[in-house]
Protein backbone atom coordinates (compact mmCIF):
# COMPACT_ATOMS: atom_id res chain seq x y z
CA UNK A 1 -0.59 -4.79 12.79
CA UNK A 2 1.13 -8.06 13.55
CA UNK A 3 4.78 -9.52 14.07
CA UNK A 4 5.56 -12.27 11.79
CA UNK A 5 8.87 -12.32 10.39
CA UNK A 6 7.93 -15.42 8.56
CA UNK A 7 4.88 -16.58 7.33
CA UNK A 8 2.75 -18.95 4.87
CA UNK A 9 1.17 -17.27 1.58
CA UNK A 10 -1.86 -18.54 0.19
CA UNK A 11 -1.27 -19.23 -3.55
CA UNK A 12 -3.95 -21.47 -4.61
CA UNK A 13 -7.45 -22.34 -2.98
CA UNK A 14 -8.95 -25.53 -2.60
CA UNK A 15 -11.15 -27.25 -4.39
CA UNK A 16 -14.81 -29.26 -3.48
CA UNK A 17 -16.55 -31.84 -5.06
CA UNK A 18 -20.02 -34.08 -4.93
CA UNK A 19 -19.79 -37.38 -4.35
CA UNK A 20 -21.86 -40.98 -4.57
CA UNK A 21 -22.00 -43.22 -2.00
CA UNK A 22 -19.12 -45.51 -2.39
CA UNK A 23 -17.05 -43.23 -4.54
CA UNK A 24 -13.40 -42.30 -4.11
CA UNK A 25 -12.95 -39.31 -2.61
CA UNK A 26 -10.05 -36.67 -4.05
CA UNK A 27 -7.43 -34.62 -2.00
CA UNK A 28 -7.18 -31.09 -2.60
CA UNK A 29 -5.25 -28.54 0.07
CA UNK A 30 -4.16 -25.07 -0.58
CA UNK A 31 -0.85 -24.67 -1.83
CA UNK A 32 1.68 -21.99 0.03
CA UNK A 33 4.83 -20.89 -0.11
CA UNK A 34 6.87 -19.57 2.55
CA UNK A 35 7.48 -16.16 2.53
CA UNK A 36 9.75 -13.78 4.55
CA UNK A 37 8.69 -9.91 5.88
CA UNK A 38 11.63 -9.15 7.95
CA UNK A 39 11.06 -5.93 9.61
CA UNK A 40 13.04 -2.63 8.65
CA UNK A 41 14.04 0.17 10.09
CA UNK A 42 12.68 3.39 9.06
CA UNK A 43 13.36 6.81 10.49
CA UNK A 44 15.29 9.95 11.45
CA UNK A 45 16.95 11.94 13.79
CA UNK A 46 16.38 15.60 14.48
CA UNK A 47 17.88 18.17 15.83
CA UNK A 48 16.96 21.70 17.41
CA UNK A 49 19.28 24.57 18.11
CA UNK A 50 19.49 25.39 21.74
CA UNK A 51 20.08 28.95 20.97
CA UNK A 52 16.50 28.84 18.54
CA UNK A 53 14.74 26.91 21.32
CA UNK A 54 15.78 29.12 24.12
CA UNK A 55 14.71 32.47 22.14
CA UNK A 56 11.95 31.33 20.30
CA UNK A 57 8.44 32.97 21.24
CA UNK A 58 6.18 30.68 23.11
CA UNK A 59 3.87 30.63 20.75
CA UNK A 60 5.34 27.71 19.59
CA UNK A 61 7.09 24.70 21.11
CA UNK A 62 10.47 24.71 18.28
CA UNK A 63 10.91 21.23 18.84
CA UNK A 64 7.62 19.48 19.58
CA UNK A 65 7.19 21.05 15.75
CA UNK A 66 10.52 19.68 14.60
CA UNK A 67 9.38 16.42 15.88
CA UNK A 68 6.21 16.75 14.17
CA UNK A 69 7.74 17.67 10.73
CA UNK A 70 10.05 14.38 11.17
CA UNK A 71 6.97 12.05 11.40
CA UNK A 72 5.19 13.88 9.15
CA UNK A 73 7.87 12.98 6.83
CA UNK A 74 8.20 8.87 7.83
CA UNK A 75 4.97 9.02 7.23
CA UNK A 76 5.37 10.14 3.85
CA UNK A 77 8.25 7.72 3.17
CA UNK A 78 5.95 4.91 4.40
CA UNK A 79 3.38 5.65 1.79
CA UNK A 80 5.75 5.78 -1.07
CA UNK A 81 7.45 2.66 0.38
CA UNK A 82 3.86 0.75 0.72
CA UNK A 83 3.79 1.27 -3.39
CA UNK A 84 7.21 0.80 -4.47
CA UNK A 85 9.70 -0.41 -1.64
CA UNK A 86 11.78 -2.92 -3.31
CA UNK A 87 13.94 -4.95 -0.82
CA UNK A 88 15.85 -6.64 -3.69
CA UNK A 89 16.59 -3.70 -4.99
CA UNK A 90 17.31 -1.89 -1.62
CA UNK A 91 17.38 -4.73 0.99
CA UNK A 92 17.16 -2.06 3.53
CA UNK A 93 13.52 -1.37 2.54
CA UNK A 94 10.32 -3.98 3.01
CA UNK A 95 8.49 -4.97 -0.50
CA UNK A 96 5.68 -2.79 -1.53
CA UNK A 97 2.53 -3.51 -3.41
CA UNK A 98 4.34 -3.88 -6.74
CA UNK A 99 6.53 -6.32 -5.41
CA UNK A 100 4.02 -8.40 -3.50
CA UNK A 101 1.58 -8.39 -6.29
CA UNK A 102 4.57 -8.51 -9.07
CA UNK A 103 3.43 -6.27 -11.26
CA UNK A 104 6.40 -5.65 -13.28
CA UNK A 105 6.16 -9.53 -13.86
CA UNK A 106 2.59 -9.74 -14.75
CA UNK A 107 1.67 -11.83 -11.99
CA UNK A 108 -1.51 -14.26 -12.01
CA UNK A 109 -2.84 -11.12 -10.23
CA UNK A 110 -2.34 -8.56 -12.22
CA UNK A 111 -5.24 -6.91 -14.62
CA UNK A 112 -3.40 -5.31 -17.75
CA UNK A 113 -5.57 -2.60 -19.50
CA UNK A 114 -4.52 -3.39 -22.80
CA UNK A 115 -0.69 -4.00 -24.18
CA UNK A 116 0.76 -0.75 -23.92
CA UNK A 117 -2.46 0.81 -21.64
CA UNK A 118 -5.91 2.00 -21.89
CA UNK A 119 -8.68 4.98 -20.71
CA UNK A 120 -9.63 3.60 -17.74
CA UNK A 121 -13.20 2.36 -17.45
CA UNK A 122 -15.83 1.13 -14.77
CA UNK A 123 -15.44 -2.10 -16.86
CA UNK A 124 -11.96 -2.61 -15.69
CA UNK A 125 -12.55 -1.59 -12.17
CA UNK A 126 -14.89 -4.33 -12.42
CA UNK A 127 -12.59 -6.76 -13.56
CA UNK A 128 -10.03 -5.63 -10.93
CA UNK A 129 -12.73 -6.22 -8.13
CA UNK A 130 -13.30 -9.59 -9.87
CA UNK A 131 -9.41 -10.54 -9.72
CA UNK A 132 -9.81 -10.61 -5.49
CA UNK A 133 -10.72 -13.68 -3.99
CA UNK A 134 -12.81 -14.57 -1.48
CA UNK A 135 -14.85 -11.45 -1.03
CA UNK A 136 -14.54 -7.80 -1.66
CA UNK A 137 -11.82 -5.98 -1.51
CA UNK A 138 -11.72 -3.62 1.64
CA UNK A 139 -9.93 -0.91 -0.46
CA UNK A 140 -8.94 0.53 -3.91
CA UNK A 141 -6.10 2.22 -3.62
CA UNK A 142 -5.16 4.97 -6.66
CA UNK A 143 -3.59 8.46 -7.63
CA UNK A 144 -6.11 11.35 -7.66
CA UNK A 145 -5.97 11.30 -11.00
CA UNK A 146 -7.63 7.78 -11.45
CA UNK A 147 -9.94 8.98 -8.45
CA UNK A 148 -11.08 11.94 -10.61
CA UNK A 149 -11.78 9.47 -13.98
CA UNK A 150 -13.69 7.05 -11.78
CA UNK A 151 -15.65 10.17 -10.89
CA UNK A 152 -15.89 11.38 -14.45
CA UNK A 153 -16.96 8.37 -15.12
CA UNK A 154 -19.51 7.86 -12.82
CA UNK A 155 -21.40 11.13 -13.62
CA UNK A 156 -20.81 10.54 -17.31
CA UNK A 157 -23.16 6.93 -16.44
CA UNK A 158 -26.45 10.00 -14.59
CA UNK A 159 -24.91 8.50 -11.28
CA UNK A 160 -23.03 9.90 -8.43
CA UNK A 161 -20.65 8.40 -6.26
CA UNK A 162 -21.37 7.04 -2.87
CA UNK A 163 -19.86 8.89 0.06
CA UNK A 164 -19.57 8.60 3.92
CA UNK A 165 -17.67 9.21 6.47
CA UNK A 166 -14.95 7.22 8.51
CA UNK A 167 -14.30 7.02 11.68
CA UNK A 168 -12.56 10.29 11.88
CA UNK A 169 -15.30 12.00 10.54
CA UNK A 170 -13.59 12.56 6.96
CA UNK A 171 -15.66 11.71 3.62
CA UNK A 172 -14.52 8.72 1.89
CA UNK A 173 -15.60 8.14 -1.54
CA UNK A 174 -16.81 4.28 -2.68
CA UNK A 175 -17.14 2.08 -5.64
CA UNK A 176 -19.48 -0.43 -5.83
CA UNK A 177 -19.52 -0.33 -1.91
CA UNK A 178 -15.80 -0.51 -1.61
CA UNK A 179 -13.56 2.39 -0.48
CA UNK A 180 -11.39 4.88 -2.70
CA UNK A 181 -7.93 5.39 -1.33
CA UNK A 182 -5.37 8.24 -2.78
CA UNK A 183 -1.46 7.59 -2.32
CA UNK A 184 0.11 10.67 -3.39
CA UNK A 185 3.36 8.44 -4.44
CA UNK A 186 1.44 6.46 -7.01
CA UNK A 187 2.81 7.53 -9.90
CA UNK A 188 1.05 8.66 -13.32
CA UNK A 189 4.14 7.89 -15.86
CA UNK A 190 4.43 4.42 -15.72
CA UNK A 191 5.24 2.46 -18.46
CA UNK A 192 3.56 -0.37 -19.91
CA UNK A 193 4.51 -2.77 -22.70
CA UNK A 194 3.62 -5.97 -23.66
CA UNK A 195 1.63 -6.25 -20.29
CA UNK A 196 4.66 -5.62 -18.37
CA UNK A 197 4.49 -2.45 -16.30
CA UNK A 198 7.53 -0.46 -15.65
CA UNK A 199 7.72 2.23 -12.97
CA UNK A 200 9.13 5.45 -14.89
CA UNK A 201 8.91 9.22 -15.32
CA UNK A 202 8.39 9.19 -18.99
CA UNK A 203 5.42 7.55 -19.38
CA UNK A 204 1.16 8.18 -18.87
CA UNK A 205 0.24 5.06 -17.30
CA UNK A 206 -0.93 4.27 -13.44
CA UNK A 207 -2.06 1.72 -11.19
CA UNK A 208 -4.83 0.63 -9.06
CA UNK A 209 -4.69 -1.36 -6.59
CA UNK A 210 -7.45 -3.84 -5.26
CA UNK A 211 -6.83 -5.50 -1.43
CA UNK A 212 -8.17 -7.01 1.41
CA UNK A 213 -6.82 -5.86 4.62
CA UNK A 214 -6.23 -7.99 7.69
CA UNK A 215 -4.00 -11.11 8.98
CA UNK A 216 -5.47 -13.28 6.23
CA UNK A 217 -4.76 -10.54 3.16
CA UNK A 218 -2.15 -7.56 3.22
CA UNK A 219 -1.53 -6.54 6.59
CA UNK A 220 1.37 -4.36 8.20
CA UNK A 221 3.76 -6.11 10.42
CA UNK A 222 5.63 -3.77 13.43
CA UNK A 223 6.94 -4.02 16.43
CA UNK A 224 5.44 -3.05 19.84
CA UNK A 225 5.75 0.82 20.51
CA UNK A 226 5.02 1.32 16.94
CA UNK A 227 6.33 4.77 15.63
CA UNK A 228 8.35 6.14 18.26
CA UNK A 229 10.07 9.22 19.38
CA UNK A 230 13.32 8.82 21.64
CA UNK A 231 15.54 11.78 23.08
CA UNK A 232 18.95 11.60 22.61
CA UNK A 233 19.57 14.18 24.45
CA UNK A 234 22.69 17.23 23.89
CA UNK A 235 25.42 16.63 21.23
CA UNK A 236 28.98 17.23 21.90
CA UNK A 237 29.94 18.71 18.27
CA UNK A 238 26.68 21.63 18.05
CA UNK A 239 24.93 23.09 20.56
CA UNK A 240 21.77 21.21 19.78
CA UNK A 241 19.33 18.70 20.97
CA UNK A 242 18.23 15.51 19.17
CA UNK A 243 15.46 12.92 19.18
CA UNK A 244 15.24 9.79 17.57
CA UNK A 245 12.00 9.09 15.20
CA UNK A 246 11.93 5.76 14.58
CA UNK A 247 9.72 2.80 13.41
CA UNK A 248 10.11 -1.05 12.71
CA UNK A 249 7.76 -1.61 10.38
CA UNK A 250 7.58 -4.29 7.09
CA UNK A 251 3.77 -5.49 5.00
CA UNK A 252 3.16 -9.06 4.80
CA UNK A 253 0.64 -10.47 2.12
CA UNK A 254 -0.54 -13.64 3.92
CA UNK A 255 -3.02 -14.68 0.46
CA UNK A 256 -2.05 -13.71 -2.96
CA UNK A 257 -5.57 -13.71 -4.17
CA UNK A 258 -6.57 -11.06 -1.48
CA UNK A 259 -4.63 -8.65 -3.77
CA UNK A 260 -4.61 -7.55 -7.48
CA UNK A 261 -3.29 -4.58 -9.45
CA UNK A 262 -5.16 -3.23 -12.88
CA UNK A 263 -1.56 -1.56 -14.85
CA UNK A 264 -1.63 0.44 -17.71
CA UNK A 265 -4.29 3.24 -16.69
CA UNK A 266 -4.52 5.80 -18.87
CA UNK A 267 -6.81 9.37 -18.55
């Protein structure tokens, strides 16, 4: 991750051309527009009851696992927040995927499965893949239940998926060489009509997400110290302890070709 509160976006590429001898050559730049990732503040305090911590068996440390439970739970928040933070909506929050890609808008970027959404096929992964610019995406990013049509899928064709193993030693599935994410928070009932995608609990639509990672595609902006955990120490009104999770964290998508959504997913 990187700090830059304010950066350049990539919206259109250059072009090339051949030339005679003699000719007149063309200009063609990029375009960009400026774009501000202002970092937010995400996190939590918690507390632990002396009395609990002073009686509690050994076994386990009462507050190292309240202050595990916390982060477990930023973490969390993160992960919804990558998909749908909304800082116009909540200018507290950073902008998501859906924001940064404008789904709801039916960006330039944005694969629609149909009007109102389709079964999901290798076809439109395919298309998706196609949609990212300037090489492969480094991830495609879904809800389990689009992972388990893509596998459906996949055996349905006599194939089988590829699989390895990261660098934690934990199997990662792949599509057409490119990794499978899950995000629990992507939701299945979204909404889409007239190739506008709305994010709702009444539908049976979903997203996936195509991007490249890194400072020239969707990376994570924070500040040094990353996540951290700071003791605040007694409080005058309980008789507690209470630490401090915190993290200032924002995404920044430095290319908007580096990133595309395929709406309207169906099972």
């Amino acid at each position: 991750m990187v700090r830059v509160p304010t950066y350049n976006q990539e919206n259109t590429l250059p072009s090339i051309d051949f030339y005679d001898v003699g000719d007149t050559w063309a200009e063609s730049t990029p375009t960009f527009e400026q774009k501000t990732a202002n970092l937010k503040i995400m996190g939590g305090d918690a507390d632990v009851d002396n009395f609990l911590k002073a009686t509690r068996s050994n076994v386990q440390d009462l507050e190292a696992a309240v202050v595990e439970l916390k982060a477990k739970a930023l973490k969390d928040k993160f992960e919804e927040s990558f998909i749908y933070g909304d800082a116009t909506a909540n200018p507290k929050q950073f902008d998501g995927l859906r924001q940064l890609i404008d789904t709801e808008g039916a960006g330039p970027q944005v694969v629609a499965a149909g009007a109102t959404g389709a079964t999901l096929t290798l076809s439109m992964l395919d298309e998706l893949i196609d949609a990212v610019k300037g090489g492969k995406p480094d991830m495609l990013l879904m809800s389990r239940r689009s992972r388990r049509k893509i596998n459906a899928l996949v055996r349905a064709s006599g194939s089988m998926m590829e699989t390895d193993r990261d660098k934690w030693g934990n199997f990662v599935h792949f599509w057409d060489g490119i990794a499978i994410g899950v995000n629990d928070w992507i939701l299945d009932t979204h909404v889409l009509s007239g190739s506008v995608e709305t994010a709702t609990t009444s539908g049976n639509c979903s997203t996936v997400y195509a991007v490249q990672a890194g400072e020239g595609g969707l990376c994570g902006l924070t500040a040094p110290g990353h996540l951290t955990v700071e003791p605040i120490g007694s409080l005058e009104t309980k008789d507690a302890t209470r630490n401090r999770i915190k993290w200032y964290v924002s995404l920044a998508l430095f290319s908007s070709v580096k990133a595309a959504a395929l709406i309207g997913v169906q099972d």
